[in-house]
PDB file of N, CA and C in Angstrom:
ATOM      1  N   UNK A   1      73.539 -29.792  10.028  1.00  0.00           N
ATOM      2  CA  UNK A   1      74.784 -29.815   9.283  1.00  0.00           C
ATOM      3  C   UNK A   1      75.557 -31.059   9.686  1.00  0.00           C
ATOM      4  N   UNK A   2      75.904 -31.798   8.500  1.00  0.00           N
ATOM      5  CA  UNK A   2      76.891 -33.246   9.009  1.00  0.00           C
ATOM      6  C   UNK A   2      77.989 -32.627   8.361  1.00  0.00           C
ATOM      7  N   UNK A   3      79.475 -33.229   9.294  1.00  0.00           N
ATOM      8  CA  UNK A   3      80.301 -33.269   8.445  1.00  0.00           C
ATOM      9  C   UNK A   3      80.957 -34.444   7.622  1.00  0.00           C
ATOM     10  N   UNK A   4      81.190 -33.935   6.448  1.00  0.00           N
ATOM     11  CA  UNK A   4      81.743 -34.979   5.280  1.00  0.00           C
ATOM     12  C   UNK A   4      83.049 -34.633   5.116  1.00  0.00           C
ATOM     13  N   UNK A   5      83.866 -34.727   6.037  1.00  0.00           N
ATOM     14  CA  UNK A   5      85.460 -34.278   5.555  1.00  0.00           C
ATOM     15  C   UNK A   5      86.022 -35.336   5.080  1.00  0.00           C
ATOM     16  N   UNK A   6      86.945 -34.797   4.100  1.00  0.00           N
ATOM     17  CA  UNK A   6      87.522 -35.372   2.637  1.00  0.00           C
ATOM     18  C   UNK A   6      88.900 -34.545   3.038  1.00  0.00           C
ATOM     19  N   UNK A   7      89.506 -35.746   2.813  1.00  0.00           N
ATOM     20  CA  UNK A   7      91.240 -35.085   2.985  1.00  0.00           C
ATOM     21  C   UNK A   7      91.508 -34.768   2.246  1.00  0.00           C
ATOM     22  N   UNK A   8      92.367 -33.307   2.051  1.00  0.00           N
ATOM     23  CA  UNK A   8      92.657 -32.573   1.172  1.00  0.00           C
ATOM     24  C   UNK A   8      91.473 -31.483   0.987  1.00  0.00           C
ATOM     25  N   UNK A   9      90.631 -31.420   1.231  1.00  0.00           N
ATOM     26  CA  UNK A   9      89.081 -30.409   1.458  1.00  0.00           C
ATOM     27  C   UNK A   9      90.099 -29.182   2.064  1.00  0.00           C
ATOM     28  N   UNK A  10      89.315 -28.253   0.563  1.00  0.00           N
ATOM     29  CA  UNK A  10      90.103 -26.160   1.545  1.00  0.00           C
ATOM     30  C   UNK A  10      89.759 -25.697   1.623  1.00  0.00           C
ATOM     31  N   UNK A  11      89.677 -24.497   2.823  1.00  0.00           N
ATOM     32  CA  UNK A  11      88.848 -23.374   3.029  1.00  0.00           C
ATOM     33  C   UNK A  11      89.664 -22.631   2.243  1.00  0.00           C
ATOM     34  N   UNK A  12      89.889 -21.917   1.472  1.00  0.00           N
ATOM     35  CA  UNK A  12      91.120 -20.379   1.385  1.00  0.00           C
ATOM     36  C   UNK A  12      92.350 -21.356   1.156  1.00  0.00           C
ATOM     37  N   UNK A  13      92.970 -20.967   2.491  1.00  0.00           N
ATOM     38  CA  UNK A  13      94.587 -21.313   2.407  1.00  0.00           C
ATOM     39  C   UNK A  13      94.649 -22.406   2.947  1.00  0.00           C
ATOM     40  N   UNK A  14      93.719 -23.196   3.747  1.00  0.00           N
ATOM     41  CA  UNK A  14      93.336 -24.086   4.689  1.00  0.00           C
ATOM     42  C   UNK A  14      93.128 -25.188   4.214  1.00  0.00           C
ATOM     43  N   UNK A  15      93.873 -26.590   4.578  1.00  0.00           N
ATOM     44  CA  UNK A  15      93.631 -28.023   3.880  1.00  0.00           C
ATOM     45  C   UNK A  15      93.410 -28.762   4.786  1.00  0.00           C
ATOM     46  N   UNK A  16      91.790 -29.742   4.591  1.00  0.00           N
ATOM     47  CA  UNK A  16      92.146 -30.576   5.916  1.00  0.00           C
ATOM     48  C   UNK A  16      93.061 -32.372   5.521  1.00  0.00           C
ATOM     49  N   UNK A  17      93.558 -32.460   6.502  1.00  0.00           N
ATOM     50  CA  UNK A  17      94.695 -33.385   6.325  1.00  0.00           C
ATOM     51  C   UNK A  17      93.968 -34.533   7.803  1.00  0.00           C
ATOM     52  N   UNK A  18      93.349 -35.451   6.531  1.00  0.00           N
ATOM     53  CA  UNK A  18      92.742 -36.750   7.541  1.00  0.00           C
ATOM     54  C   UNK A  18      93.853 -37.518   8.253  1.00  0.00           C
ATOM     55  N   UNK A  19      94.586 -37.716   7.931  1.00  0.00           N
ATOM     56  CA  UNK A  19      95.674 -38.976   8.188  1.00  0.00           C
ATOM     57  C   UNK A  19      96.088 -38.365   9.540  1.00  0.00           C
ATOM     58  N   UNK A  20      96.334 -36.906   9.697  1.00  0.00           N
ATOM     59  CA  UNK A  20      96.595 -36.398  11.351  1.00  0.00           C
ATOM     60  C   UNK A  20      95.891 -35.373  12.162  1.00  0.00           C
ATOM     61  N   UNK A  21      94.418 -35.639  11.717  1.00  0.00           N
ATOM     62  CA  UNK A  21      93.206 -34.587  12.139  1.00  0.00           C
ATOM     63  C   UNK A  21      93.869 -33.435  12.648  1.00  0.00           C
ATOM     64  N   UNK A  22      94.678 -32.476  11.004  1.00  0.00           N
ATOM     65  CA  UNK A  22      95.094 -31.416  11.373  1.00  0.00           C
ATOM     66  C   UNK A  22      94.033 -30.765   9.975  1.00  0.00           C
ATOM     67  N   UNK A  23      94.111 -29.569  10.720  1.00  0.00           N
ATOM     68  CA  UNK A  23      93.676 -27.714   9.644  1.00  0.00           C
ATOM     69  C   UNK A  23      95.247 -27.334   9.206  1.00  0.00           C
ATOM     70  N   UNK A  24      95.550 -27.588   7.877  1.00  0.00           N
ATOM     71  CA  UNK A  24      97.091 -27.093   7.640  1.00  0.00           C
ATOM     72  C   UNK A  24      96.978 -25.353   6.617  1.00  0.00           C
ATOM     73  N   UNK A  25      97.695 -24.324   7.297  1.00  0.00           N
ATOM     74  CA  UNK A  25      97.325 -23.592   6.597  1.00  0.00           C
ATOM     75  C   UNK A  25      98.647 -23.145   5.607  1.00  0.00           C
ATOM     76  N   UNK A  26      98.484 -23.408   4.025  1.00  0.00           N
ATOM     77  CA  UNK A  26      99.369 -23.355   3.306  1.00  0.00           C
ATOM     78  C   UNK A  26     100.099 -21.954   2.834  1.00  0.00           C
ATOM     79  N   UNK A  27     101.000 -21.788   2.994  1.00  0.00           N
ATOM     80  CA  UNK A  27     101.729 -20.542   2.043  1.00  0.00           C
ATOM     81  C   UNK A  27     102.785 -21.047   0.942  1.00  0.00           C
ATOM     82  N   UNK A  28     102.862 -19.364   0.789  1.00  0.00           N
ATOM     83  CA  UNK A  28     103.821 -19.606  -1.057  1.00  0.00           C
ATOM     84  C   UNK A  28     104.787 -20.883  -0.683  1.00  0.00           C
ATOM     85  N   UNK A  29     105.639 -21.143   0.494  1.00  0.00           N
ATOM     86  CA  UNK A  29     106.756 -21.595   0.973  1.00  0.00           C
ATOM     87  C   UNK A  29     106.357 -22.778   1.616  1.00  0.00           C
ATOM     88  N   UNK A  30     104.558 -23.603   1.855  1.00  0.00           N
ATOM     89  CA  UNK A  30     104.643 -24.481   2.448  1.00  0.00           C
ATOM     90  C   UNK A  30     103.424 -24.223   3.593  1.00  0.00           C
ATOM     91  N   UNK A  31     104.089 -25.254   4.733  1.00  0.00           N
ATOM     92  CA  UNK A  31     103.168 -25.014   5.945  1.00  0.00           C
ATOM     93  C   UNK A  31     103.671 -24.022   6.484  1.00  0.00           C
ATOM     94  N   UNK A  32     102.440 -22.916   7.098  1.00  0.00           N
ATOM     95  CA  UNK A  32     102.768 -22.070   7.778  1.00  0.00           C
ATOM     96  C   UNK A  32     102.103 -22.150   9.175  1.00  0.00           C
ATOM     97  N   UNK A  33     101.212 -23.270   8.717  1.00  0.00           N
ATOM     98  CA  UNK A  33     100.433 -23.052  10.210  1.00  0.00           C
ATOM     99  C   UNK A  33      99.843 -24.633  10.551  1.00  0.00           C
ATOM    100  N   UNK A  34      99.299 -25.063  11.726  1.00  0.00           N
ATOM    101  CA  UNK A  34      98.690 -26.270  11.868  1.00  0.00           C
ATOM    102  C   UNK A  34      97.938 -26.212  12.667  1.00  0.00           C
ATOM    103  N   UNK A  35      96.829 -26.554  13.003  1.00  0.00           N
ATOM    104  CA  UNK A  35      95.864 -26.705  13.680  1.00  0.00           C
ATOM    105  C   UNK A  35      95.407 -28.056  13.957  1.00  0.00           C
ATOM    106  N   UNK A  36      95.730 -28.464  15.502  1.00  0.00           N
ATOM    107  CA  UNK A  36      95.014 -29.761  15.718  1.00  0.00           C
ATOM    108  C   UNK A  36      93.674 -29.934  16.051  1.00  0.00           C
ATOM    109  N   UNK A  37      93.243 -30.880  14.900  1.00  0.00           N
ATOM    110  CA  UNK A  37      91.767 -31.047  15.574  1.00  0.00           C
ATOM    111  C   UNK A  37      91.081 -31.444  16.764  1.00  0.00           C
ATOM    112  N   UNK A  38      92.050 -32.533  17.360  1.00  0.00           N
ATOM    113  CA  UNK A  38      91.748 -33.064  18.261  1.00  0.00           C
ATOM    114  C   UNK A  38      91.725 -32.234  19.995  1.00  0.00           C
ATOM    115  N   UNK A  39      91.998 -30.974  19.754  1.00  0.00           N
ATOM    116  CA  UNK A  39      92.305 -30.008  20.692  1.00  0.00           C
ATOM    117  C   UNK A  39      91.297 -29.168  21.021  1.00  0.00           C
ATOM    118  N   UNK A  40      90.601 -29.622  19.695  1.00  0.00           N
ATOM    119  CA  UNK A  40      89.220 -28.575  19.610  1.00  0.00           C
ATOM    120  C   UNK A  40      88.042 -29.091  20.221  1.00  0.00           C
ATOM    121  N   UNK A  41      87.963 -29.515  21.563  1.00  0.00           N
ATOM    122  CA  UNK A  41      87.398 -30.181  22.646  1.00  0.00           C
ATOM    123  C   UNK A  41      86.438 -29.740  23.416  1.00  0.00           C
ATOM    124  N   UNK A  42      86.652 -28.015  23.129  1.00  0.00           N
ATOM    125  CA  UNK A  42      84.962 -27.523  23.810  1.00  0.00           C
ATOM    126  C   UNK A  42      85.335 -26.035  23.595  1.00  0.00           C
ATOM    127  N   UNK A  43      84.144 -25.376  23.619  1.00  0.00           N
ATOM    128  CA  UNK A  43      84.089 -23.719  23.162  1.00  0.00           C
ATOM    129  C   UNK A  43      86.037 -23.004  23.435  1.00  0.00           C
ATOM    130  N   UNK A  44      86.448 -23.381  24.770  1.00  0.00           N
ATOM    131  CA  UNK A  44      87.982 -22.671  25.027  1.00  0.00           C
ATOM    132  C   UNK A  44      88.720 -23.285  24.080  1.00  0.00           C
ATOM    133  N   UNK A  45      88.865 -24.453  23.913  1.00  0.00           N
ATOM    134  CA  UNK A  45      89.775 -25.072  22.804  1.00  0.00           C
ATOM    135  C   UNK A  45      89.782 -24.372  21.363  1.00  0.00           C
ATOM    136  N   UNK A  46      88.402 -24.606  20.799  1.00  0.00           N
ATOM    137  CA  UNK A  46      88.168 -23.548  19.445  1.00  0.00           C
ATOM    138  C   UNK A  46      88.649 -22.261  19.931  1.00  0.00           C
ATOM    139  N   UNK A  47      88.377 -21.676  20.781  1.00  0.00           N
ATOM    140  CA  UNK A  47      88.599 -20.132  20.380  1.00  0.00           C
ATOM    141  C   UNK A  47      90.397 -19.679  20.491  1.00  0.00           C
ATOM    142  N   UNK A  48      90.551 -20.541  21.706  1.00  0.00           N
ATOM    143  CA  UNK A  48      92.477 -20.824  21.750  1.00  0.00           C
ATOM    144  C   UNK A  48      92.843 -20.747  20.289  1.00  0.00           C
ATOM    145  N   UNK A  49      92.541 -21.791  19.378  1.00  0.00           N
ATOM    146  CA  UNK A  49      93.451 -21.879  18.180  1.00  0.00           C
ATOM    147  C   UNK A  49      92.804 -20.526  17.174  1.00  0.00           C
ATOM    148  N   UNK A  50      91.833 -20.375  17.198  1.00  0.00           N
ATOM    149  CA  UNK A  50      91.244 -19.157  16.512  1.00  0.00           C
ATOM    150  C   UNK A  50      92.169 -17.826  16.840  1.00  0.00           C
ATOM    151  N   UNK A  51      92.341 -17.368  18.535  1.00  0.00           N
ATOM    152  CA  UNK A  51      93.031 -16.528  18.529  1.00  0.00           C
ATOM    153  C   UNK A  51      94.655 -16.915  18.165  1.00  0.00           C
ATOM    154  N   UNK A  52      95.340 -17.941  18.315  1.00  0.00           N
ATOM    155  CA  UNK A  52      96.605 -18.051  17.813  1.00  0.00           C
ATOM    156  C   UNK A  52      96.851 -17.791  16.734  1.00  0.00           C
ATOM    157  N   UNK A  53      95.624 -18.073  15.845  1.00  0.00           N
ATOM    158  CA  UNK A  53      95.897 -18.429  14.248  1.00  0.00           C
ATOM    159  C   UNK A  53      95.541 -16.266  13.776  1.00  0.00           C
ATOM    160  N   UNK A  54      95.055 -15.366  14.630  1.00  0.00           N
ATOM    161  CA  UNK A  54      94.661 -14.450  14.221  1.00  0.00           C
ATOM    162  C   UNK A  54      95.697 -13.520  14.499  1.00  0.00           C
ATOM    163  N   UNK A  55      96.730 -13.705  15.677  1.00  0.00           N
ATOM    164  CA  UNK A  55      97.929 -12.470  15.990  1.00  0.00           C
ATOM    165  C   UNK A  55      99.068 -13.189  14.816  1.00  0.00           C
ATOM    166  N   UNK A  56      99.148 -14.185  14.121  1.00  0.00           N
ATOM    167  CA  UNK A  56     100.196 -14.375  13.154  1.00  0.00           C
ATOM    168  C   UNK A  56     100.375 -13.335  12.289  1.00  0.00           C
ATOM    169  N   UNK A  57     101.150 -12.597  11.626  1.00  0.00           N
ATOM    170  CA  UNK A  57     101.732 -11.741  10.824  1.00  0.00           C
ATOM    171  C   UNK A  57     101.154 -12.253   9.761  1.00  0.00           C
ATOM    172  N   UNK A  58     101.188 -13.404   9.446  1.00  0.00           N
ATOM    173  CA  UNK A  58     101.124 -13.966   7.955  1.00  0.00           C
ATOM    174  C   UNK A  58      99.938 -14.443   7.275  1.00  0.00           C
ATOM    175  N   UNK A  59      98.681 -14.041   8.856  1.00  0.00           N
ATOM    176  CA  UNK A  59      97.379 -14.845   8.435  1.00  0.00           C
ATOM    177  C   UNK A  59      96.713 -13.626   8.733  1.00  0.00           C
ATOM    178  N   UNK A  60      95.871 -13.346   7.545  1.00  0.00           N
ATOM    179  CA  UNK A  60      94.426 -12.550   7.088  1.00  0.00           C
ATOM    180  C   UNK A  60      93.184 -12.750   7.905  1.00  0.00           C
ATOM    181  N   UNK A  61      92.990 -11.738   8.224  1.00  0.00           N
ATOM    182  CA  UNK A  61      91.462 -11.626   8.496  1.00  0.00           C
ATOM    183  C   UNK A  61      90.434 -12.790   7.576  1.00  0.00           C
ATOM    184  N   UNK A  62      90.720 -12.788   6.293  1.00  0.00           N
ATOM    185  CA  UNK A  62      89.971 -13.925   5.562  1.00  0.00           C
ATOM    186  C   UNK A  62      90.440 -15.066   5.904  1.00  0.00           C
ATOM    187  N   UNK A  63      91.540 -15.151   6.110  1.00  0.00           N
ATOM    188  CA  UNK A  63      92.015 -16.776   6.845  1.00  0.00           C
ATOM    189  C   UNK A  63      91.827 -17.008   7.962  1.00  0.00           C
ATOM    190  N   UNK A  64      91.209 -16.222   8.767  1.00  0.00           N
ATOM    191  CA  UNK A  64      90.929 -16.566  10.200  1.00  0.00           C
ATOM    192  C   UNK A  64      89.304 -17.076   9.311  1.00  0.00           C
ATOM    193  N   UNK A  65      88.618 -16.366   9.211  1.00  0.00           N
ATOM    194  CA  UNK A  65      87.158 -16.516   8.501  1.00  0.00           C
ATOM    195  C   UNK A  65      87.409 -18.201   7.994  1.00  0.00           C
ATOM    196  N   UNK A  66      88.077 -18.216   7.211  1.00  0.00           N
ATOM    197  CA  UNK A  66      88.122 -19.801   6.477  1.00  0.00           C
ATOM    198  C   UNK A  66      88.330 -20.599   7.295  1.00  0.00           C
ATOM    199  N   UNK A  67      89.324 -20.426   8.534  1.00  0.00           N
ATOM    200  CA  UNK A  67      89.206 -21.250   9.792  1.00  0.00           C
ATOM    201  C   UNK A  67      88.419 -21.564  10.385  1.00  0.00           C
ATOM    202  N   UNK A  68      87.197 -20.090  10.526  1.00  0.00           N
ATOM    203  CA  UNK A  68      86.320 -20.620  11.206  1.00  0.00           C
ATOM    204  C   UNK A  68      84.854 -21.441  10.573  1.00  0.00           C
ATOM    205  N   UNK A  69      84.917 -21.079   9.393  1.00  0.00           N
ATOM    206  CA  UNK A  69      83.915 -21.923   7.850  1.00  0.00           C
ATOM    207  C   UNK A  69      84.568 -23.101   8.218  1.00  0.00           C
ATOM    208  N   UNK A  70      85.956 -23.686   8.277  1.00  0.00           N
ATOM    209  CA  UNK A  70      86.345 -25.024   8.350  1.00  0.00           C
ATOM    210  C   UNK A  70      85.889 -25.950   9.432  1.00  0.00           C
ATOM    211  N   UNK A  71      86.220 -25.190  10.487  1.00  0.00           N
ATOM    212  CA  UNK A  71      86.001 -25.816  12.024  1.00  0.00           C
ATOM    213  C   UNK A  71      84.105 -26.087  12.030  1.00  0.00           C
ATOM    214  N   UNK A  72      83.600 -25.417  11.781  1.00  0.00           N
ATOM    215  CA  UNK A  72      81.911 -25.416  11.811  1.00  0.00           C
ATOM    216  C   UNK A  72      81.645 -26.124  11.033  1.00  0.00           C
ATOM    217  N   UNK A  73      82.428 -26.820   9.367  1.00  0.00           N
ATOM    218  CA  UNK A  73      81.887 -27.772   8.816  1.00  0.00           C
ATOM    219  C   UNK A  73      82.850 -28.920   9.395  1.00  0.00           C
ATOM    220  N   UNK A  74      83.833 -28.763   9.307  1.00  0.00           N
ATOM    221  CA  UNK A  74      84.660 -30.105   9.766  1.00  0.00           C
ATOM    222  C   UNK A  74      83.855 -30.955  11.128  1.00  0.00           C
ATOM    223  N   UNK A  75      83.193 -30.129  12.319  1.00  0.00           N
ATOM    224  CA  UNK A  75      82.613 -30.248  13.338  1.00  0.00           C
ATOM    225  C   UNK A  75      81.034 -30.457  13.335  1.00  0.00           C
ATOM    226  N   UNK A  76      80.380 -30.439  12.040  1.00  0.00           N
ATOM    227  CA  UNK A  76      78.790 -30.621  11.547  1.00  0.00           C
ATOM    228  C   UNK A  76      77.819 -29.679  12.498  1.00  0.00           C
ATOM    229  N   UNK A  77      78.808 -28.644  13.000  1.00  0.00           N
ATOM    230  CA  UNK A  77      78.349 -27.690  13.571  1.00  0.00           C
ATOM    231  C   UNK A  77      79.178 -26.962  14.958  1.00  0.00           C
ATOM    232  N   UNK A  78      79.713 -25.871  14.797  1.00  0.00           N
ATOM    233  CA  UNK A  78      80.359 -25.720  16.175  1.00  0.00           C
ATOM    234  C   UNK A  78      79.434 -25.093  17.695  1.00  0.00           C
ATOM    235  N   UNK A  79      78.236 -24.747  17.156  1.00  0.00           N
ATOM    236  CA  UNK A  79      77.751 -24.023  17.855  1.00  0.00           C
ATOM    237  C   UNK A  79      76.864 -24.687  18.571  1.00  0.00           C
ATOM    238  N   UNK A  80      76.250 -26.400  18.018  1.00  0.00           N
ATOM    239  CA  UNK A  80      75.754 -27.365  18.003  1.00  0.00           C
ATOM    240  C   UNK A  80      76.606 -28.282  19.231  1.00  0.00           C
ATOM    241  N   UNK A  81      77.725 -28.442  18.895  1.00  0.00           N
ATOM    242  CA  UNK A  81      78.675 -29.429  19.577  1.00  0.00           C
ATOM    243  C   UNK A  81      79.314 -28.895  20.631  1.00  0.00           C
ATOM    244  N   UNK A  82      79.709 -27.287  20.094  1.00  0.00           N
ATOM    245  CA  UNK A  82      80.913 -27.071  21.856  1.00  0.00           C
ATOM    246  C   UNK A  82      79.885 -25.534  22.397  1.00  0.00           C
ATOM    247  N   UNK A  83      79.504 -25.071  21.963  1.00  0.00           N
ATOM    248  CA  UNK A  83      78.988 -23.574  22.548  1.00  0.00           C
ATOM    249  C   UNK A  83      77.653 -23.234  22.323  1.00  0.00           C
ATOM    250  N   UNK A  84      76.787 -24.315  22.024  1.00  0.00           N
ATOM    251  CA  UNK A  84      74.882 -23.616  22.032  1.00  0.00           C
ATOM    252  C   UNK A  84      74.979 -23.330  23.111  1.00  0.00           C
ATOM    253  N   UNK A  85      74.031 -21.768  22.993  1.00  0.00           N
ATOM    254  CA  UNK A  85      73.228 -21.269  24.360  1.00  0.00           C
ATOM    255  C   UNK A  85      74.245 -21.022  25.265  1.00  0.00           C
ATOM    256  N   UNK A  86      75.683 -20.197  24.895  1.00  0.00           N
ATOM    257  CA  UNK A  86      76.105 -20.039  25.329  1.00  0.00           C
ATOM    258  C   UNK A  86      77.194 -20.546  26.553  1.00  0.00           C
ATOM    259  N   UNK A  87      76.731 -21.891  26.345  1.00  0.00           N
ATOM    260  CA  UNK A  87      77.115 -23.051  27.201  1.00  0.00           C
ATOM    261  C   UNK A  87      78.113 -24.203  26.847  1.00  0.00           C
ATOM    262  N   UNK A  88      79.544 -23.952  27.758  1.00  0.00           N
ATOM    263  CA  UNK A  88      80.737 -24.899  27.205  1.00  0.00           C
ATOM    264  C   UNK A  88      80.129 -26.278  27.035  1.00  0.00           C
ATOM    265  N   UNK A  89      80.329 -26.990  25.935  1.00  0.00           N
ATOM    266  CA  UNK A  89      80.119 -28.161  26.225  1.00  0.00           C
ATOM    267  C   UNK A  89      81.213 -29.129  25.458  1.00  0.00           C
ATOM    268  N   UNK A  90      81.618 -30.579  26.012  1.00  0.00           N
ATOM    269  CA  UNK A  90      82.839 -31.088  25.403  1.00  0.00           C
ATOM    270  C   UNK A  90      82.446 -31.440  24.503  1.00  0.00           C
ATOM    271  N   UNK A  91      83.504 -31.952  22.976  1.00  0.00           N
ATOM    272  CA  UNK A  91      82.847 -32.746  22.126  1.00  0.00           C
ATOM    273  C   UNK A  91      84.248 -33.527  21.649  1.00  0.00           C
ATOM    274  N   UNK A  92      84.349 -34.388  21.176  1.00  0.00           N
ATOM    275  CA  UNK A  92      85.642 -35.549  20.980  1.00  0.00           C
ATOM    276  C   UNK A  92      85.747 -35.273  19.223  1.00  0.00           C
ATOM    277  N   UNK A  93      86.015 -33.789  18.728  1.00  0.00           N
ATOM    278  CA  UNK A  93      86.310 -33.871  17.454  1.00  0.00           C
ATOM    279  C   UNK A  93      86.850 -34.880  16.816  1.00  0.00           C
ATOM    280  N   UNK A  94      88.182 -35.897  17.078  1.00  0.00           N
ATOM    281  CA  UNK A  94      88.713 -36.443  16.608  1.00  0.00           C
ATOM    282  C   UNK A  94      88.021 -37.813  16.479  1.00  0.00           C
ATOM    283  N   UNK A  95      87.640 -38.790  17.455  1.00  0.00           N
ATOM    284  CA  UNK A  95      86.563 -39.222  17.365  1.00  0.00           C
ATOM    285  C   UNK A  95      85.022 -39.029  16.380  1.00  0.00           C
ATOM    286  N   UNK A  96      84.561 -38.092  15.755  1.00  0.00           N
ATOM    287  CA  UNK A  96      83.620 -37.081  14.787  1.00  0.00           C
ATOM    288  C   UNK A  96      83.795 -37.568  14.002  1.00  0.00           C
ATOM    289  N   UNK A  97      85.768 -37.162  13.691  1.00  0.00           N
ATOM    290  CA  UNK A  97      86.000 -37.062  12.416  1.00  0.00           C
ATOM    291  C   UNK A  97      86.218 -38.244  12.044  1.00  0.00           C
ATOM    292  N   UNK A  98      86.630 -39.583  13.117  1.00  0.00           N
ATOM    293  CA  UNK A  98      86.933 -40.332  12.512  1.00  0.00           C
ATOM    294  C   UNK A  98      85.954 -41.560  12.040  1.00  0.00           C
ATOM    295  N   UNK A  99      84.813 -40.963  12.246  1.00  0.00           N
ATOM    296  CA  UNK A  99      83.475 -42.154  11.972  1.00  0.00           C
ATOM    297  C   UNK A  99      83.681 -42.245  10.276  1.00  0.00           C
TER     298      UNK A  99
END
């Protein structure tokens, strides 16, 4: 899996926004949520913003899901880059994204 991120690319509610390697997650009213990519640095980093983004009131079980469809393509694989075999490993998302 490579990733081809395209700014403005959505999971669900989820837009990725190249210009500040953020996951923006949109509601009726706007931004409700942001996710930095560049944070997402090894298996603890992903799962940190995964659980933040899942106790919000305002975000769905399917929007956690689209988060995590985003992060695994935005990343040309998450399981590949920060957590095969069970094993932390670092990866310089922002750097990734910006080839």
């Amino acid at each position: 899996m490579s990733a081809v991120a395209k700014d403005g690319q959505r999971w669900g509610r989820w837009e990725y926004k190249a210009a500040n390697l953020t996951l923006m997650l949109l509601g009726e009213k706007g931004l409700e949520y942001e996710v930095d990519l560049e944070r997402c640095n090894d298996s603890a980093g992903v799962l940190d913003w995964i659980v933040q983004v899942s106790e919000k009131v305002y975000v769905s079980p399917i929007d956690v899901g689209h988060l995590v469809r985003a992060l695994n393509e935005l990343s040309g694989g998450l399981q590949d880059k920060v957590c095969g075999g069970a094993v932390d490993s670092k990866f310089d998302f922002g750097a990734f994204l910006r080839k």
